[in-house]
C-alpha atoms as a PDB file:
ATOM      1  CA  UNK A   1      -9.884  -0.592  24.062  1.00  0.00           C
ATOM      2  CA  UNK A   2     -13.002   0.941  22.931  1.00  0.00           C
ATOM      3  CA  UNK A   3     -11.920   4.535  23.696  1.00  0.00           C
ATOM      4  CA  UNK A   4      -8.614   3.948  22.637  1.00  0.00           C
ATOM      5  CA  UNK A   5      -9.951   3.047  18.886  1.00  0.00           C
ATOM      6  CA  UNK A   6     -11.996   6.534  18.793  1.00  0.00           C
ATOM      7  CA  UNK A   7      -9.251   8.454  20.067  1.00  0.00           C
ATOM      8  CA  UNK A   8      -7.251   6.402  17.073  1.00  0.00           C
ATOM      9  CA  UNK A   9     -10.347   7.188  14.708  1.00  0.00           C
ATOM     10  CA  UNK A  10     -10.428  11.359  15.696  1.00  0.00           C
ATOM     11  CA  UNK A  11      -6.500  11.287  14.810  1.00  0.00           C
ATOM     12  CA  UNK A  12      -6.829   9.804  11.722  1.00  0.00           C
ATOM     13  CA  UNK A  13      -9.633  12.255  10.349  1.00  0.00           C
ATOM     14  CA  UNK A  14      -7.576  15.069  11.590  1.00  0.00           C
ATOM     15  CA  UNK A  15      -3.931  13.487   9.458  1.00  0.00           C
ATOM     16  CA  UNK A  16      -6.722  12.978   6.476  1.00  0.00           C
ATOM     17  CA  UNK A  17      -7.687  16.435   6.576  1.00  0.00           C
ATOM     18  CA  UNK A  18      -4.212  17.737   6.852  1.00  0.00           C
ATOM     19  CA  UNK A  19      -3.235  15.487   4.017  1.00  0.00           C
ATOM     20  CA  UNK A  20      -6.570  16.717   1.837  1.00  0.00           C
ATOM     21  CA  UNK A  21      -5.040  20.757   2.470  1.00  0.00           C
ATOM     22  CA  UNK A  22      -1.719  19.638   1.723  1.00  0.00           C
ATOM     23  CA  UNK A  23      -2.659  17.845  -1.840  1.00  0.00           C
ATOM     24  CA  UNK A  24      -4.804  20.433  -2.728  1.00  0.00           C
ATOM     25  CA  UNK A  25      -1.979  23.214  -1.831  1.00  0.00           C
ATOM     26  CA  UNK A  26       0.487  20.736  -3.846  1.00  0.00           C
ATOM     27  CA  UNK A  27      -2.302  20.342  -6.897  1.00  0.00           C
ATOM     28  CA  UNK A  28      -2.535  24.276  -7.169  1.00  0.00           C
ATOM     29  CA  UNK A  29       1.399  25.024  -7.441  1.00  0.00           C
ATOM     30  CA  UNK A  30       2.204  22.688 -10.240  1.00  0.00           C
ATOM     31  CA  UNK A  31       2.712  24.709 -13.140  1.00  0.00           C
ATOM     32  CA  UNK A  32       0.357  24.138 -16.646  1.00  0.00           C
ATOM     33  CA  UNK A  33      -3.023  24.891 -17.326  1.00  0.00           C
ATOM     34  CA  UNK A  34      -5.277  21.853 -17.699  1.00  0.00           C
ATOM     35  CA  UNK A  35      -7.943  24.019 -19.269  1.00  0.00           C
ATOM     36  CA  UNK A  36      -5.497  24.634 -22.266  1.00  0.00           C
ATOM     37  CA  UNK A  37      -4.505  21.194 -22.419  1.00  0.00           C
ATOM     38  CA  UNK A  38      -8.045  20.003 -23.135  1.00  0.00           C
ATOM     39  CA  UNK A  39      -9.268  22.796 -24.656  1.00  0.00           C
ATOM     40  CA  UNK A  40      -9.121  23.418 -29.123  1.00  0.00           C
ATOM     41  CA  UNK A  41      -5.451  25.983 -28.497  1.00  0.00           C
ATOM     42  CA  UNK A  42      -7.509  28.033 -30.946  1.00  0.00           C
ATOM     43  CA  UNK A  43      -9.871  29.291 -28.601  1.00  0.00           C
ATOM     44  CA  UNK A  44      -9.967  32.611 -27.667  1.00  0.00           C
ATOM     45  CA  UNK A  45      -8.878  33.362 -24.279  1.00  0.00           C
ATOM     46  CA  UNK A  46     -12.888  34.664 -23.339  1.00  0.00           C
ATOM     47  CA  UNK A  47     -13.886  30.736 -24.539  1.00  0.00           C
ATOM     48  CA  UNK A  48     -10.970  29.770 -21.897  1.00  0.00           C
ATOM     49  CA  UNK A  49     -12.299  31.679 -18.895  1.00  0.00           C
ATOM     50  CA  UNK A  50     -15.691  30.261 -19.680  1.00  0.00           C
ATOM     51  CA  UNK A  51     -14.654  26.804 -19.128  1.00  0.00           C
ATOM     52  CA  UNK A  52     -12.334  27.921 -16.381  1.00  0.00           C
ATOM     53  CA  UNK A  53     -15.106  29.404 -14.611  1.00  0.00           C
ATOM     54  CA  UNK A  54     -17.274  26.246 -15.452  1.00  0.00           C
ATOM     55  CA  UNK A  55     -14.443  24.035 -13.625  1.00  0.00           C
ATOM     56  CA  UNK A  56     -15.035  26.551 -10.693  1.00  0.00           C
ATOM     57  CA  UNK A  57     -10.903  27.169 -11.454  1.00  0.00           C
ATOM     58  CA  UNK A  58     -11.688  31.308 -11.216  1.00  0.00           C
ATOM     59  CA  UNK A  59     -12.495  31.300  -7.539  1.00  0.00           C
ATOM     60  CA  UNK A  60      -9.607  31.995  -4.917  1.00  0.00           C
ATOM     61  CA  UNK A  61      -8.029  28.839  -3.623  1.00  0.00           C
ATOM     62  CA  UNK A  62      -9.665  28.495  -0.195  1.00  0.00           C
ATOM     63  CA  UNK A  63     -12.863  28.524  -1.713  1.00  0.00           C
ATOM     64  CA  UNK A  64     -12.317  25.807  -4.324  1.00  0.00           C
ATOM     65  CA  UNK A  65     -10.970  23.987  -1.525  1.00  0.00           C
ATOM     66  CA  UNK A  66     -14.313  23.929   0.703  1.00  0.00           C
ATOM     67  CA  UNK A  67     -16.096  23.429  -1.980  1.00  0.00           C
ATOM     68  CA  UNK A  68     -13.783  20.351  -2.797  1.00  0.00           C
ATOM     69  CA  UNK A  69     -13.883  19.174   0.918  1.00  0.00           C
ATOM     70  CA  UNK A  70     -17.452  19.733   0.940  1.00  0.00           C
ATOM     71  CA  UNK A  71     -18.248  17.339  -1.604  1.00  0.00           C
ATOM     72  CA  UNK A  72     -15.875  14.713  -0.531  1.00  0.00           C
ATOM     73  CA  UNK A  73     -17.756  14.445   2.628  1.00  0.00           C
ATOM     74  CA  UNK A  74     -20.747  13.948   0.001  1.00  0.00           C
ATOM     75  CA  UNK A  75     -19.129  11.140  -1.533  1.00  0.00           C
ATOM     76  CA  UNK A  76     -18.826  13.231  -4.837  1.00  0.00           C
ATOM     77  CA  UNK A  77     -14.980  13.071  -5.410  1.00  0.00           C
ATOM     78  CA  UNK A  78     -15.569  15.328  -8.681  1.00  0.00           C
ATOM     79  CA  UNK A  79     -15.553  15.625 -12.272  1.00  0.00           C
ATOM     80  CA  UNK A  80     -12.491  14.666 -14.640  1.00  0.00           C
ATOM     81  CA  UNK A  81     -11.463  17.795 -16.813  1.00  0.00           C
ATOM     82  CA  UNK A  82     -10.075  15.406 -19.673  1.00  0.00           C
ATOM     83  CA  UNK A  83     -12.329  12.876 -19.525  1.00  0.00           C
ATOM     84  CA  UNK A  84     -15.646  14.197 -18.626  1.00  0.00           C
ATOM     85  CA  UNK A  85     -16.414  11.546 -16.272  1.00  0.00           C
ATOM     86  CA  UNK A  86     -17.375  11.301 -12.425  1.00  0.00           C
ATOM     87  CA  UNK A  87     -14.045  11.078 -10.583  1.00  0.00           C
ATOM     88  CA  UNK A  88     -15.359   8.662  -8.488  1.00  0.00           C
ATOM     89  CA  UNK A  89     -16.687   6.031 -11.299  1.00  0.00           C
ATOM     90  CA  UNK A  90     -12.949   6.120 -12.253  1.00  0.00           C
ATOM     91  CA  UNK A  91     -11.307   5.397  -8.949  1.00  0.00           C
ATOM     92  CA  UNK A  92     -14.030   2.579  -7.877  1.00  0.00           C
ATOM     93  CA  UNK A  93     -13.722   1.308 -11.527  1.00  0.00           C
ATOM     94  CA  UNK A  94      -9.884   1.114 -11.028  1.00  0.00           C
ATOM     95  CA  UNK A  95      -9.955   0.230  -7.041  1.00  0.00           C
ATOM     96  CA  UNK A  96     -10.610  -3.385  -6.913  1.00  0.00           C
ATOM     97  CA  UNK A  97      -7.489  -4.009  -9.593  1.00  0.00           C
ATOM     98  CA  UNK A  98      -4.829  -2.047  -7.300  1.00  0.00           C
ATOM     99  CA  UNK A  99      -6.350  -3.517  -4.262  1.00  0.00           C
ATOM    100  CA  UNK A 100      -6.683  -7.357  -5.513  1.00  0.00           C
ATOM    101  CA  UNK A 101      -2.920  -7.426  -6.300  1.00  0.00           C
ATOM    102  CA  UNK A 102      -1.353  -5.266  -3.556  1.00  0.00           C
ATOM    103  CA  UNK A 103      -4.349  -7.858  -1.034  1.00  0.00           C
ATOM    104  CA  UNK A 104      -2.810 -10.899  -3.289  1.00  0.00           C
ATOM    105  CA  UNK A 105       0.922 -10.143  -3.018  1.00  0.00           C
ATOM    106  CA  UNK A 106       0.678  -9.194   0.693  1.00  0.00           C
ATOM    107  CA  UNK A 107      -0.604 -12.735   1.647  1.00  0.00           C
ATOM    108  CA  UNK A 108       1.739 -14.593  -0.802  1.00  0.00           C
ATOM    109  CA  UNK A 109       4.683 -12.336   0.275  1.00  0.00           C
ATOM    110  CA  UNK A 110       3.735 -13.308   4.028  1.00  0.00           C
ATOM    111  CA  UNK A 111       3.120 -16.598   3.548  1.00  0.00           C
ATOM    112  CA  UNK A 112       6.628 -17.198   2.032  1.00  0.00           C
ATOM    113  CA  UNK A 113       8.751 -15.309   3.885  1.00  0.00           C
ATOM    114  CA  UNK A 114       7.305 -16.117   7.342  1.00  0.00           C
ATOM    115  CA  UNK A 115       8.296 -19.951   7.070  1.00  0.00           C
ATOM    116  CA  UNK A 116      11.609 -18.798   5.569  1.00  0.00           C
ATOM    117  CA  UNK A 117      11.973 -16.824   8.426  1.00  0.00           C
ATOM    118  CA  UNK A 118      11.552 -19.460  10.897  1.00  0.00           C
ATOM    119  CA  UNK A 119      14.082 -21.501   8.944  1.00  0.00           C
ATOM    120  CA  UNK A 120      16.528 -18.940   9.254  1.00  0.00           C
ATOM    121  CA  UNK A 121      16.333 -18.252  13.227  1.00  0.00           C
ATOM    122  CA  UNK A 122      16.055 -21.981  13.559  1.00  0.00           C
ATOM    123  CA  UNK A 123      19.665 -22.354  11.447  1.00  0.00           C
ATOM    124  CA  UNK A 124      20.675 -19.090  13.447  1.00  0.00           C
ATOM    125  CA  UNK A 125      24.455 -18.739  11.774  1.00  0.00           C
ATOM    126  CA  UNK A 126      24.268 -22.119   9.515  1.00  0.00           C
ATOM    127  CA  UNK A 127      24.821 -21.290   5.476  1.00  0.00           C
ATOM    128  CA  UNK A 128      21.432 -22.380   5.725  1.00  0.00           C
ATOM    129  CA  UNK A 129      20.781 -18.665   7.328  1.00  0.00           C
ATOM    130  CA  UNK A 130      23.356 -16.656   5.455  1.00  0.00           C
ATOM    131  CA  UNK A 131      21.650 -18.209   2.246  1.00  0.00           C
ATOM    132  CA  UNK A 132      18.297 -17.158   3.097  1.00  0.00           C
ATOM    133  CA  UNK A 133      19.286 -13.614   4.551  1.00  0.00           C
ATOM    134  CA  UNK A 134      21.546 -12.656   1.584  1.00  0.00           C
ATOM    135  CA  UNK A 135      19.255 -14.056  -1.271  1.00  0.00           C
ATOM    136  CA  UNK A 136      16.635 -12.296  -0.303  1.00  0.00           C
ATOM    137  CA  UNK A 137      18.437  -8.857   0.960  1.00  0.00           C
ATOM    138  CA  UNK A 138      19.842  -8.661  -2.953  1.00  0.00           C
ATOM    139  CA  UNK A 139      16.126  -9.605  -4.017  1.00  0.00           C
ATOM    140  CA  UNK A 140      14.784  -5.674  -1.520  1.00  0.00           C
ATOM    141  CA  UNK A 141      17.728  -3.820  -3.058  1.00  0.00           C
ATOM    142  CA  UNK A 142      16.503  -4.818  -6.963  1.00  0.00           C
ATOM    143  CA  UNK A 143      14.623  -1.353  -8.186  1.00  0.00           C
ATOM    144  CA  UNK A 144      11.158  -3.045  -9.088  1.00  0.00           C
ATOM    145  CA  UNK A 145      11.109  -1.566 -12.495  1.00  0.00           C
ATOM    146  CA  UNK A 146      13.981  -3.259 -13.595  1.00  0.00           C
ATOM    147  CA  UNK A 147      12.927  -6.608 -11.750  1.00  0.00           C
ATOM    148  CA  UNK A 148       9.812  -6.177 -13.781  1.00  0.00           C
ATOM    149  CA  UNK A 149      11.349  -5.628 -16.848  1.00  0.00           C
ATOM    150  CA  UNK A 150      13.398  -8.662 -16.674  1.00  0.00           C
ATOM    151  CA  UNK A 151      10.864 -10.738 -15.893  1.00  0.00           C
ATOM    152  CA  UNK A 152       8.722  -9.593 -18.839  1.00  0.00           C
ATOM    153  CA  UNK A 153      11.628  -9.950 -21.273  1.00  0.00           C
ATOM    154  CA  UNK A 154      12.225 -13.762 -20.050  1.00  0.00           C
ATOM    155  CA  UNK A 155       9.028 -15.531 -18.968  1.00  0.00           C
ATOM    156  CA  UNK A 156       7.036 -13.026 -21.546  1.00  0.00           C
ATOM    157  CA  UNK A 157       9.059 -12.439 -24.401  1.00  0.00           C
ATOM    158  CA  UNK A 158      11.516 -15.036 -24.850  1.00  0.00           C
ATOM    159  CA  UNK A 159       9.703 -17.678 -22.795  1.00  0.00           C
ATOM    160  CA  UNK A 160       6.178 -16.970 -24.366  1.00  0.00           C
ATOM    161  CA  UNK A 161       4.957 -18.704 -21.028  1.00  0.00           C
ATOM    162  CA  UNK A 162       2.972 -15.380 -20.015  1.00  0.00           C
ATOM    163  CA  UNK A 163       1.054 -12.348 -21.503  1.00  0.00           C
ATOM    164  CA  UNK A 164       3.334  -9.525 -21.677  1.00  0.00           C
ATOM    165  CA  UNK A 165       1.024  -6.591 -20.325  1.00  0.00           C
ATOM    166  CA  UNK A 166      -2.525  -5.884 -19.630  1.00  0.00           C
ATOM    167  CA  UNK A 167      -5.535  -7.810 -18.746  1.00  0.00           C
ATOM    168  CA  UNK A 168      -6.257 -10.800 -19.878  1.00  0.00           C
ATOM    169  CA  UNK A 169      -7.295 -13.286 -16.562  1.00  0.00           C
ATOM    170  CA  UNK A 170      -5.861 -14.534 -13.878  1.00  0.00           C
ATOM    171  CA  UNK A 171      -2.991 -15.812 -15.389  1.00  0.00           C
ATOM    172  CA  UNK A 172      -1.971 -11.504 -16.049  1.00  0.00           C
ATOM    173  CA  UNK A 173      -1.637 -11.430 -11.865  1.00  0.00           C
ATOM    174  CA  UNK A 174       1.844 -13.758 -12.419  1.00  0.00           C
ATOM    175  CA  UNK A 175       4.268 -11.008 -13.362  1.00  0.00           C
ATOM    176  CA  UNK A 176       3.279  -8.028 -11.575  1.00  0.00           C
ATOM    177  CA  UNK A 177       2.797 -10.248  -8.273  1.00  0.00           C
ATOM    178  CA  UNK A 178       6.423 -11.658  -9.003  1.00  0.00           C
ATOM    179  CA  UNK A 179       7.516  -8.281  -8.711  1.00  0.00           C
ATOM    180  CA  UNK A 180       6.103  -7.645  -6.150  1.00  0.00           C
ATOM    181  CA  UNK A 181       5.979 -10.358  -3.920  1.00  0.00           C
ATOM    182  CA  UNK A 182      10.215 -11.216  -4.555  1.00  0.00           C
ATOM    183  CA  UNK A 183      11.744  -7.685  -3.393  1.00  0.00           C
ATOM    184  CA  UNK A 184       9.504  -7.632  -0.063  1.00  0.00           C
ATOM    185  CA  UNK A 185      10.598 -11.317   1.249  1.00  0.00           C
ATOM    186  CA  UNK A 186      13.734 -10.004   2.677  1.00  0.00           C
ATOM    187  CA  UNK A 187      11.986  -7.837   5.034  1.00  0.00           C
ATOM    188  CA  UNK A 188       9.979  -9.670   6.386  1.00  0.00           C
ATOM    189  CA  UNK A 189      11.707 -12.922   6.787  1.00  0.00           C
ATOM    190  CA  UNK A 190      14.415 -10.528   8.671  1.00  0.00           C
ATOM    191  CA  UNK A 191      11.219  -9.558  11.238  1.00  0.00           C
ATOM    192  CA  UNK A 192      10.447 -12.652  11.721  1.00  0.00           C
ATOM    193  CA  UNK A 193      14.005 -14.157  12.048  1.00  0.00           C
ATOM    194  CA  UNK A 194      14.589 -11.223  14.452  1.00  0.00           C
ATOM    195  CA  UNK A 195      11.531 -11.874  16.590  1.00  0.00           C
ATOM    196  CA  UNK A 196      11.816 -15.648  16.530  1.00  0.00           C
ATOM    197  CA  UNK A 197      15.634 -15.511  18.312  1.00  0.00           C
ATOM    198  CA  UNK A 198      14.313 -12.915  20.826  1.00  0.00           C
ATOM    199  CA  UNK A 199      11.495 -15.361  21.457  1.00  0.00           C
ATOM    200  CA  UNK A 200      13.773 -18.248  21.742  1.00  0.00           C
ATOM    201  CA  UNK A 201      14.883 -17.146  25.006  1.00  0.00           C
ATOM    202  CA  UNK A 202      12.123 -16.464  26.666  1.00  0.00           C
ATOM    203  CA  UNK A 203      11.321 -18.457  30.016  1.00  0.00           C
ATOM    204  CA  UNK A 204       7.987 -20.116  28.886  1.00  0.00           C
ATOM    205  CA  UNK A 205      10.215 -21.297  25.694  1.00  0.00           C
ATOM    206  CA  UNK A 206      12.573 -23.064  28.346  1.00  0.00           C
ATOM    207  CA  UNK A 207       9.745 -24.342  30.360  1.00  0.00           C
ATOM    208  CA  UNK A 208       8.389 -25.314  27.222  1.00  0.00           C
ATOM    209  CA  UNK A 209      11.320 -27.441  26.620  1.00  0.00           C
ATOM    210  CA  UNK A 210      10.945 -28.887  30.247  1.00  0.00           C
ATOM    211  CA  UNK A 211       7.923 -30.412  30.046  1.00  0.00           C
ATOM    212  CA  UNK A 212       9.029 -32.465  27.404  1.00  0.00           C
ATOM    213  CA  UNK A 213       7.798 -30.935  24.269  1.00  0.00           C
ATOM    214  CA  UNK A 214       9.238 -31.580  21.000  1.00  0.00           C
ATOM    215  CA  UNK A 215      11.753 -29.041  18.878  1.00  0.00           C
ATOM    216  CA  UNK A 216       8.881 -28.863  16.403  1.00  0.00           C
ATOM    217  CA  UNK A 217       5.684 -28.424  18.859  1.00  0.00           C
ATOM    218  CA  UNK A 218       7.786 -25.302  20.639  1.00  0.00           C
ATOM    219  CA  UNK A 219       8.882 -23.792  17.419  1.00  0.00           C
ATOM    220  CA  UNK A 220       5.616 -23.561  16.032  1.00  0.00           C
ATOM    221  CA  UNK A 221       2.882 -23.341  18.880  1.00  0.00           C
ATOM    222  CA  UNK A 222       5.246 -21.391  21.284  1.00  0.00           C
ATOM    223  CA  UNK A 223       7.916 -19.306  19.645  1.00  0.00           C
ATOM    224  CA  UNK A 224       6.319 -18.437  16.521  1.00  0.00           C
ATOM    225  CA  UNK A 225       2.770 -18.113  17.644  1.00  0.00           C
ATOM    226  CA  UNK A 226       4.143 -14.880  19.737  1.00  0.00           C
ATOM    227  CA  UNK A 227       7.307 -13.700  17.165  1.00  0.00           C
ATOM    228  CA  UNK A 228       4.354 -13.322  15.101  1.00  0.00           C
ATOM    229  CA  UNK A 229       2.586 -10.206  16.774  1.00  0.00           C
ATOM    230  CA  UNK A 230       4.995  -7.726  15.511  1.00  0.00           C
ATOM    231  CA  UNK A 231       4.819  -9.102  11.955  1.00  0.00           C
ATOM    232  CA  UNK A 232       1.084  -9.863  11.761  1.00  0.00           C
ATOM    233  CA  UNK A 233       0.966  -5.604  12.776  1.00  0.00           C
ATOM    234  CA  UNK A 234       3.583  -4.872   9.753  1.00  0.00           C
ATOM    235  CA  UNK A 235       0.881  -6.770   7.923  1.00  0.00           C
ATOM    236  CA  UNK A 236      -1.739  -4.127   7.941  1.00  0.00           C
ATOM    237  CA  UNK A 237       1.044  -1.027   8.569  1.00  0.00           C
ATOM    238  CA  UNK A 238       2.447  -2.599   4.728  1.00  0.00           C
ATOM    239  CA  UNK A 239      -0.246  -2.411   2.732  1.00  0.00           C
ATOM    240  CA  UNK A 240      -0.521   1.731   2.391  1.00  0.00           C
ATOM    241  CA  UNK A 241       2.677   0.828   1.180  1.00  0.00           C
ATOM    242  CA  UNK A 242       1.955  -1.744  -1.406  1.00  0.00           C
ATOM    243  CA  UNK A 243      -0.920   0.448  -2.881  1.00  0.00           C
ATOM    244  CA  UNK A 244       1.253   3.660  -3.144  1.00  0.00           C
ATOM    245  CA  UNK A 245       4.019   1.753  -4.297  1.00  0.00           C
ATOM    246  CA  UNK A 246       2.177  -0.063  -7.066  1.00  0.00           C
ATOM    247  CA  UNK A 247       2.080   2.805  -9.766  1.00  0.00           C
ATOM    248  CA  UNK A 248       5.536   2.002 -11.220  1.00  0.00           C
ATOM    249  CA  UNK A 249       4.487  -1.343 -11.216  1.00  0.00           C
ATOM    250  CA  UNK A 250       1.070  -1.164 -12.909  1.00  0.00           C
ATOM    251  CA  UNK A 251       2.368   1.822 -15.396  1.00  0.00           C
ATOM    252  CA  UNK A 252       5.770  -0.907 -16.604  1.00  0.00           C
ATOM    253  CA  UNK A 253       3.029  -4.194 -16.854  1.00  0.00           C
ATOM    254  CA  UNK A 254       0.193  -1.366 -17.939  1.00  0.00           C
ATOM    255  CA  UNK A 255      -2.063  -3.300 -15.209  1.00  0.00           C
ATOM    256  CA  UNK A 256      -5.183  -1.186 -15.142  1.00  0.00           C
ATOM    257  CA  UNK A 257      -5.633   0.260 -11.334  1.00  0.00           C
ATOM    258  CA  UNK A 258      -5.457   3.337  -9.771  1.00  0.00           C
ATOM    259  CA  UNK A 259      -1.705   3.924 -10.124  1.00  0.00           C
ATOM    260  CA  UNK A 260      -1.919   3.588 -13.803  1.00  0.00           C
ATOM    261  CA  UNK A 261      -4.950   5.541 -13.567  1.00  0.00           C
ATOM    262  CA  UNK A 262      -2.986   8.973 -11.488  1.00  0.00           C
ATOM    263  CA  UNK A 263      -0.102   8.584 -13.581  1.00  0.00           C
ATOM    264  CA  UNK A 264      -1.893   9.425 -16.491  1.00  0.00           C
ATOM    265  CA  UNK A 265      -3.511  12.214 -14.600  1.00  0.00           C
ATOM    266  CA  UNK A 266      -1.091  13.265 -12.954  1.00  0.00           C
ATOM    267  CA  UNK A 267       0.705  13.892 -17.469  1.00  0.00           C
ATOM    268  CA  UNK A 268      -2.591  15.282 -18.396  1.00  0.00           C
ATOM    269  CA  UNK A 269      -2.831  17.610 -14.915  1.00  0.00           C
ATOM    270  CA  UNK A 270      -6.434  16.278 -14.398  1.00  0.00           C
ATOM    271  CA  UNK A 271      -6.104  17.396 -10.993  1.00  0.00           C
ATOM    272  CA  UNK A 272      -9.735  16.054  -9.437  1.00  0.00           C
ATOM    273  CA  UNK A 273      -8.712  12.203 -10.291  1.00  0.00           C
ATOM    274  CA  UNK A 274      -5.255  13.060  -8.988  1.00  0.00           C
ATOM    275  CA  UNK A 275      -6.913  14.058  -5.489  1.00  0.00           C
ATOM    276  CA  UNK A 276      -9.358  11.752  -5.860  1.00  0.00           C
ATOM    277  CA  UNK A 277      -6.775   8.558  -5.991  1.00  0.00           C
ATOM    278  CA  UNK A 278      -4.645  10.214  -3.387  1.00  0.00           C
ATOM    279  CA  UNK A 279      -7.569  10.941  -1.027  1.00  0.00           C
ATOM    280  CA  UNK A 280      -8.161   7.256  -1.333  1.00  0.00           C
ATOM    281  CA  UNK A 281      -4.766   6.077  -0.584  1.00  0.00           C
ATOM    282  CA  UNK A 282      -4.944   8.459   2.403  1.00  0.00           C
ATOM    283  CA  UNK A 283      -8.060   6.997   3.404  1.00  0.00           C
ATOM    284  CA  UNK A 284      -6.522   3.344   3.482  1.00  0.00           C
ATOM    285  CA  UNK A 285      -3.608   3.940   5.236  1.00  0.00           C
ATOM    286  CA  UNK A 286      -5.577   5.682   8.001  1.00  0.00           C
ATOM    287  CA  UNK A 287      -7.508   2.923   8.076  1.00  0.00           C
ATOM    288  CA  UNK A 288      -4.609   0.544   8.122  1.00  0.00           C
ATOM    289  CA  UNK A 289      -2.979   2.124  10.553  1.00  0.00           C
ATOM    290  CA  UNK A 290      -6.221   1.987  13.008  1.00  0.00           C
ATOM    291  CA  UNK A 291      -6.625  -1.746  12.242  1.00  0.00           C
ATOM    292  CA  UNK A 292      -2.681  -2.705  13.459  1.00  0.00           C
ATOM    293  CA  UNK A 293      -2.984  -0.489  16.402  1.00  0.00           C
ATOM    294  CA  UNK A 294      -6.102  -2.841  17.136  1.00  0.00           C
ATOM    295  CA  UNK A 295      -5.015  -5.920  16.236  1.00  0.00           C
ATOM    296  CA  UNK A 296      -1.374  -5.332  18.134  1.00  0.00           C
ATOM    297  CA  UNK A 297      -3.572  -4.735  21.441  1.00  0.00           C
ATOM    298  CA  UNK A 298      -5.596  -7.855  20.879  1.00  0.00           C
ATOM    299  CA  UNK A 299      -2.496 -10.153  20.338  1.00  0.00           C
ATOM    300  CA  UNK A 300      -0.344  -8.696  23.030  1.00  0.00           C
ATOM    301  CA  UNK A 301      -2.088  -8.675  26.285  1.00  0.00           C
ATOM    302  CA  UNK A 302       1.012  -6.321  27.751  1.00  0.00           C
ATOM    303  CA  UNK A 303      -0.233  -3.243  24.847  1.00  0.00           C
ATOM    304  CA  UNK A 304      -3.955  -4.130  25.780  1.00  0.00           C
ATOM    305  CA  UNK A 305      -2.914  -3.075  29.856  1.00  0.00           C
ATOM    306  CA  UNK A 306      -0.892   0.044  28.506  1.00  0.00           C
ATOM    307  CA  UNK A 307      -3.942   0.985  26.107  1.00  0.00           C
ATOM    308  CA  UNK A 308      -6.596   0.544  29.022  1.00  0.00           C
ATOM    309  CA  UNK A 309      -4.049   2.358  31.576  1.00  0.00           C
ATOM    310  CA  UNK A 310      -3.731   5.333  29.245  1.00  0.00           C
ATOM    311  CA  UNK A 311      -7.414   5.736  28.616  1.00  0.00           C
ATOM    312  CA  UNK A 312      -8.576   6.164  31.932  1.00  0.00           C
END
């Protein structure tokens, strides 16, 4: 298992060095100059290719990229060309934000939809189970923007039961986590209700049910402890997900993380917090990735055999 986590490790460097070449190929074709966007437009252009040459934006491409690479591996993620400030005081500043709510909506999003799940495979074909599936399927095909913006207009606006945007406490998490938390129920509690009937007839389920055991006890200690293995690994393979998918949401409720943070970037071309936030994100999902590889050999002894088999 050991060996098998390295090998995972040396794989993921290698996809977050192919993703660093591909941003930074990406970065240089977008058209615009951010030097003229910062810069007084009266300048002359010898004032411009000062501060170009300042930004290091004169040298060919392969060498800004080495020298970009170089001092990621440094920890030094840059400087911001608008604001003047260390690209990585911006992305830490905004990091815990992005990460609290995508952390905070995973769990709640989980911890609803897993018990509705259950309820559904248990009611397998009652309108207790067409209820649940079709409720929540509508809920994953809402755009979140929209979901958002409803929300806002009737618990913010007419309501006056929450603040409409921004920071201001805990009590800001209730709207973006709504809309985030409602459209992701429906896949999930389809894993789980998918699992859970595979599960159901298994043999130790049957012996289970042999030995006396009640509906309940099997359900829960049996079935669901092992229909759980798959979704406990979408847990960690989701959250890359969550954080990427949270800059519409945190540019609509203007929550301040990192996908507020690139957006605004991304309109100003200040390309070293745009790499910067997306380095990040590539970093996490690596990481993710890594951690449900792991945990999916540790819950399933059959993946922990293949894993040790393949290593040798």
């Amino acid at each position: 298992m050991f060996l098998y986590t390295l090998k995972r490790l040396g794989v993921g460097i290698l996809v977050i060095i192919a993703a660093s070449i591909i941003l930074f190929a990406i970065m240089k074709m977008m058209p615009g100059d951010p030097i003229r966007m910062i810069a007084d437009p009266r300048l002359p252009e010898e004032a411009l290719d000062r501060l170009r040459e300042r930004w290091g934006l004169n040298r060919p491409a392969h060498i800004q990229y080495l020298s970009w690479a170089g001092n990621l591996l440094r920890g030094d993620f840059g400087t911001s060309i608008v604001a003047g400030q260390s690209v990585r005081g911006l992305v830490m500043s905004r990091l815990p934000y992005t990460l609290g709510l995508a952390g905070i909506s995973m769990v709640l999003r989980y911890l609803i939809a897993v018990p509705l799940g259950l309820i559904a495979a248990v009611h397998a074909g009652s309108a207790i189970d067409r209820g649940l599936v079709l409720s929540t399927t509508f809920l994953t095909l809402v755009p979140g923007f929209w979901l958002g913006i409803i929300l806002m207009i009737v618990l913010a606006i007419n309501l006056k039961l929450l603040p409409i945007s921004g920071y201001q406490g805990p009590i800001s998490l209730v709207l973006p986590l709504l809309t985030m938390v409602l459209p992701g129920i429906g896949g999930t509690l389809r894993v789980t209700r998918s699992e859970v009937l595979e599960t159901v007839g298994e043999p130790y389920v049957t012996t289970a049910y042999a030995k006396g055991l009640g509906s309940r006890a099997v359900h829960v200690k049996h079935v669901l402890r092992n229909a759980l293995i798959p979704v406990t690994v979408s847990f960690f393979l989701s959250l890359p997900w969550i954080i990427s998918g949270s800059v519409i949401i945190e540019n609509v409720f203007a929550w301040p993380g990192m996908g507020r943070l690139v957006w605004s970037s991304i309109q100003r071309q200040d390309y070293p917090v745009v790499q910067g936030v997306f380095i990040v994100i590539t970093v996490l999902t690596v990481i993710s990735n890594v951690i449900a590889d792991v945990v999916s050999g540790l819950l399933d002894p059959r993946i922990r055999i293949e894993i040790e088999e393949a290593s040798r």
